[in-house]
Protein backbone atom coordinates (compact mmCIF):
# COMPACT_ATOMS: atom_id res chain seq x y z
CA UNK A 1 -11.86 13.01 3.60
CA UNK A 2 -14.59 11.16 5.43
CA UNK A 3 -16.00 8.17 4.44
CA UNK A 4 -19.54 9.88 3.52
CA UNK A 5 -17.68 12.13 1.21
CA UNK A 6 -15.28 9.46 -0.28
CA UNK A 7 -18.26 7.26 -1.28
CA UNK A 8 -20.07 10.46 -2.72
CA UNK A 9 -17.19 11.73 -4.69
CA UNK A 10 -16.70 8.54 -6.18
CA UNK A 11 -20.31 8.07 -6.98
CA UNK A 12 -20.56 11.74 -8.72
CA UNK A 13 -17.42 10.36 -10.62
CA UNK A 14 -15.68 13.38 -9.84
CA UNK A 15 -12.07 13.03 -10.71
CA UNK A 16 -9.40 15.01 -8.68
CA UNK A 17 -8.08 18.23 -10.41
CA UNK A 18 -4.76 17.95 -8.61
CA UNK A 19 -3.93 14.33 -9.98
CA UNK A 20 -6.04 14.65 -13.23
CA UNK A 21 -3.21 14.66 -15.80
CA UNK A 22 -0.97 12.52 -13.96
CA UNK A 23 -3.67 9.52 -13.63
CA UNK A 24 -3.94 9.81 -17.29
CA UNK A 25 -0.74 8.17 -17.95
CA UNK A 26 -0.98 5.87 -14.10
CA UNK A 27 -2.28 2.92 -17.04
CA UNK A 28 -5.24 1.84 -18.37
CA UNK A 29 -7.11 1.74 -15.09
CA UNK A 30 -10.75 3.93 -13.90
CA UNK A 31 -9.46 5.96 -11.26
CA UNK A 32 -11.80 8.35 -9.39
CA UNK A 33 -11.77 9.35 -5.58
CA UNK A 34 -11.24 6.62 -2.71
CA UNK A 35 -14.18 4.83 -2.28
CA UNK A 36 -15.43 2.83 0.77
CA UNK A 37 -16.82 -0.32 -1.39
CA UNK A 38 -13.43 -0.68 -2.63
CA UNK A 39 -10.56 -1.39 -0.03
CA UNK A 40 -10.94 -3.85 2.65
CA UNK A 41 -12.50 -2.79 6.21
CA UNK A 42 -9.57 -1.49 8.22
CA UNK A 43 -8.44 0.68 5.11
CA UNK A 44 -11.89 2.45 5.18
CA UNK A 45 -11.51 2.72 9.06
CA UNK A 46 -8.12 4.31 7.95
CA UNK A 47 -8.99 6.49 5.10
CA UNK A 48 -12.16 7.91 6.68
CA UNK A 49 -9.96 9.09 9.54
CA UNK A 50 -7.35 10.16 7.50
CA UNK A 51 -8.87 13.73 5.87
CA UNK A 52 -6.97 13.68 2.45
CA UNK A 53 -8.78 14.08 -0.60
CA UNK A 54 -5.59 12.80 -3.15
CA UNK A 55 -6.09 8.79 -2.47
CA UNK A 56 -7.60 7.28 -5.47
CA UNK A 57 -9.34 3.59 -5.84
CA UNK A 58 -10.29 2.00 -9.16
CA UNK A 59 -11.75 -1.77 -9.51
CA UNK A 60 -9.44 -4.56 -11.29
CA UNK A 61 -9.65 -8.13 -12.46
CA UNK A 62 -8.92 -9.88 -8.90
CA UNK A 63 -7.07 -12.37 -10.74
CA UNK A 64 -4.49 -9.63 -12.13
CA UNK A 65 -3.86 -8.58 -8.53
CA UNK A 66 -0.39 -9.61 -7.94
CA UNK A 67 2.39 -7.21 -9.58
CA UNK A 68 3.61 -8.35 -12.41
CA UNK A 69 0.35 -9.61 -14.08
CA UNK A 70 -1.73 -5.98 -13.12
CA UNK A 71 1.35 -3.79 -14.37
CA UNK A 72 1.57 -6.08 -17.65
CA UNK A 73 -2.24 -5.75 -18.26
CA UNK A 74 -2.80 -2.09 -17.06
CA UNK A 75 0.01 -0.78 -18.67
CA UNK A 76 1.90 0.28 -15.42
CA UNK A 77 5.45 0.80 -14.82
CA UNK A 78 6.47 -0.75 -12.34
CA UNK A 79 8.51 1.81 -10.91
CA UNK A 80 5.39 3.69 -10.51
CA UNK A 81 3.38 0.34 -8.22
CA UNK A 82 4.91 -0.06 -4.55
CA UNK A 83 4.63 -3.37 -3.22
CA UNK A 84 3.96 -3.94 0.61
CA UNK A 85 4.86 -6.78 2.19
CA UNK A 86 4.56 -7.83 6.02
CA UNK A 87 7.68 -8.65 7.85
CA UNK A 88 8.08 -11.07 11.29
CA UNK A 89 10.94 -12.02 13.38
CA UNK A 90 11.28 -13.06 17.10
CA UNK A 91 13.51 -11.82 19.86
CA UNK A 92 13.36 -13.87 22.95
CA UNK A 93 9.98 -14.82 23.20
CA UNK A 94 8.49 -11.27 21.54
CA UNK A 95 7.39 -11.77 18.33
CA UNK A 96 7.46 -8.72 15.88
CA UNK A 97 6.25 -7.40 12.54
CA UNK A 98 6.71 -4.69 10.62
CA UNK A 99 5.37 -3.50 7.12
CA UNK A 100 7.83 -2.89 3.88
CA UNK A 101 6.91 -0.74 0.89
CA UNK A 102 9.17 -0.95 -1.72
CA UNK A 103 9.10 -0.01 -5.66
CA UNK A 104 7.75 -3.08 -7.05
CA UNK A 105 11.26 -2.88 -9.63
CA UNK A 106 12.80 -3.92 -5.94
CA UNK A 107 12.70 -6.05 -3.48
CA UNK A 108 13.10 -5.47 0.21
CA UNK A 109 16.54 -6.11 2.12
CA UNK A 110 14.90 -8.74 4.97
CA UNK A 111 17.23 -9.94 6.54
CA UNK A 112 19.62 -7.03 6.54
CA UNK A 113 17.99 -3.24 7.13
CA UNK A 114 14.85 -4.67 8.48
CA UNK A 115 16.46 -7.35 10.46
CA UNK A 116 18.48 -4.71 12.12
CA UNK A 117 15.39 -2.57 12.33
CA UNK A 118 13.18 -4.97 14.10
CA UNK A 119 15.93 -5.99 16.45
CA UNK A 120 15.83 -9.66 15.66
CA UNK A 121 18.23 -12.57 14.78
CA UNK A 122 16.50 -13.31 11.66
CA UNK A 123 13.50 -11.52 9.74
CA UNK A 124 11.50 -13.71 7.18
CA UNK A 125 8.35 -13.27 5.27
CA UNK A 126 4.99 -13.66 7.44
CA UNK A 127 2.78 -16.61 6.17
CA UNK A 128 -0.38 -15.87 4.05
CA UNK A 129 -2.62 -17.13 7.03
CA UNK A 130 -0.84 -15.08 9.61
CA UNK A 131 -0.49 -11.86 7.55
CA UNK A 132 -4.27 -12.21 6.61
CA UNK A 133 -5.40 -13.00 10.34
CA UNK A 134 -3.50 -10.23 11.40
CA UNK A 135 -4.21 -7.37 8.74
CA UNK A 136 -8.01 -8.45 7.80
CA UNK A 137 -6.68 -7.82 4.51
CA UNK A 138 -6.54 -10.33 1.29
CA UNK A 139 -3.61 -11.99 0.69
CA UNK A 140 -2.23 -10.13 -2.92
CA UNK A 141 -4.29 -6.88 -1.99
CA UNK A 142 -1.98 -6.07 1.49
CA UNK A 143 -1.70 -2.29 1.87
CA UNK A 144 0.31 0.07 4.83
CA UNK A 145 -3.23 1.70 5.27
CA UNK A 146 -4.99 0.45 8.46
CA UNK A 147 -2.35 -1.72 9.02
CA UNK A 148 -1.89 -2.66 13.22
CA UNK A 149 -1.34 0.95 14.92
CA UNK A 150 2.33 -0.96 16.69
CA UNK A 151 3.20 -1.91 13.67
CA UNK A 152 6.19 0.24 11.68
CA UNK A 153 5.33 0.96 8.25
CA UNK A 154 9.16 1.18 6.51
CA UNK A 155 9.33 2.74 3.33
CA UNK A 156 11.91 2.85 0.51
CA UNK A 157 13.07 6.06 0.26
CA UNK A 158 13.06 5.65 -3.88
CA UNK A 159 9.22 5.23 -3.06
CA UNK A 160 8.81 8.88 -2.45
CA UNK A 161 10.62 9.84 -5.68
CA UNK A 162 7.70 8.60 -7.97
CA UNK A 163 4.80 11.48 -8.74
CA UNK A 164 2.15 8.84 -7.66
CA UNK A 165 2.23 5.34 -7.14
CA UNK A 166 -0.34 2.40 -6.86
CA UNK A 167 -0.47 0.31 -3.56
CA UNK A 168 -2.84 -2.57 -2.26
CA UNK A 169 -6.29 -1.78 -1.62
CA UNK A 170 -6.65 -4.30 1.17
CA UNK A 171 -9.08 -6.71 -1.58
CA UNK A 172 -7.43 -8.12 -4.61
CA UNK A 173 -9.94 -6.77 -6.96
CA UNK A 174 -8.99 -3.18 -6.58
CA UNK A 175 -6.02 -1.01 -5.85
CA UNK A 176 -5.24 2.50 -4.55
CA UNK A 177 -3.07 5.70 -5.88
CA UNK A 178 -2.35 8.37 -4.16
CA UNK A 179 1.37 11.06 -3.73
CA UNK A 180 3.79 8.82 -1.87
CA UNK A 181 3.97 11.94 0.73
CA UNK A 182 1.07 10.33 1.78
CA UNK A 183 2.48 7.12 3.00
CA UNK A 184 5.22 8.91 4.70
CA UNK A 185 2.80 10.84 7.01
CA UNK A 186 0.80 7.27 7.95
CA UNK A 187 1.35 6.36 11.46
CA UNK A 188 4.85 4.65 12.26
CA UNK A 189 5.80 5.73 9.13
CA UNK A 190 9.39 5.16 8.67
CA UNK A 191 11.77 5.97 5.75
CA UNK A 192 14.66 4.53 4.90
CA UNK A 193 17.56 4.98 2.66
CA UNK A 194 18.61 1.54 1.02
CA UNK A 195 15.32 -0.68 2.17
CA UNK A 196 15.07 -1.92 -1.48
CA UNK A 197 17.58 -2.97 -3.84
C-alpha cells in the first residue's frame, strides 16, 4: 500500500474486510487502515514501501502506551500485543544491535538466544537515548517497522501463532495491528524457536 492510499483509506474510514471480525474483538480500540499521521517517520518510509493493505493504526492515550496500562484499558490480551525491544552488545570493538519481538505475556531470553545470536559476550538492553537516536522512534512506541536495514529483527516464534497482534507504532500515542506473517516477511526478519519465555 502506498502512502497516498494508506492516508486515503484511513480518511474514507474504510475498514479492511479481511480483518473486520477479528478487530472486533483486538479491544476497545478505532482501528481502520495504516495511516501516515500515525506512526513515526521511518515507519511511514517503511509501510509506504511495503505494498500490504492488512496493517492497521488506531490513535491511543500516549500516556497508556506502555503494555500493561494499554492492554488493561483497551481490553487487550496480552497474548495478542507483541512487545519489541532493541538489543546491544559488543564484540571487540563492533558494537551490535538487534530487534526482539516477543508476546508481551513473555519476555525475551537476552543474554542467552540473543546473546548467542549477536555473537557477543554479553547482550543487555539499549538505553532510551541510544535506542531513540538510533530508531527516530519514541521511547514506549518502538516498532520492527523501519527499524535500521543491518539490523536483525528476531521474532518469537509463539508471535506468529496469534491471528493478529498489536505492535509499536513508532509514537506513543498510537499503535499498529496487522497478521504476524507480516513481521516475518520484514527485512532481516528472523524467527526463532524459544526467544521468549
Amino acid at each position: 500500500m502506498s502512502r497516498a492510499s494508506i492516508g486515503a483509506a484511513a480518511a474514507a474510514g474504510q475498514r479492511p474486510g479481511r480483518y473486520g471480525r477479528l478487530v472486533q474483538r483486538l479491544g476497545n480500540v478505532d482501528w481502520s487502515p495504516a495511516a501516515t499521521e500515525l506512526v513515526a517517520p521511518p515507519v511511514a518510509d517503511a509501510l509506504g514501501n511495503w505494498q500490504r493493505d492488512d496493517v492497521l493504526t488506531a490513535p491511543i492515550d500516549p500516556e497508556l502506551a506502555d503494555t500493561a496500562a494499554f492492554c488493561e484499558h483497551y481490553g487487550i490480551e496480552p497474548a495478542d500485543s507483541a512487545n519489541c525491544v532493541v538489543i546491544t552488545g559488543r564484540r571487540g570493538g563492533d558494537t551490535r544491535y538487534a530487534a526482539c519481538v516477543v508476546l508481551a505475556s513473555t519476555r525475551a531470553d537476552v543474554n542467552g538466544v540473543v546473546r548467542r545470536r549477536l555473537d557477543v559476550r554479553k547482550a543487555s538492553f539499549a538505553s532510551m537515548d541510544e535506542a531513540v537516536a538510533l530508531t527516530g522512534m519514541e521511547y514506549g512506541g518502538i516498532t520492527p517497522i523501519g527499524l535500521p536495514a543491518d539490523w536483525p529483527v528476531l521474532i518469537d516464534r509463539a508471535v506468529l501463532d496469534r491471528d493478529l497482534v498489536v505492535i509499536g507504532s513508532g509514537l506513543r500515542r498510537s499503535k499498529i495491528a496487522l497478521p504476524p506473517a507480516a513481521l516475518a516477511a520484514l527485512p532481516g526478519a528472523e524467527v526463532i524457536d524459544g526467544l521468549a519465555g
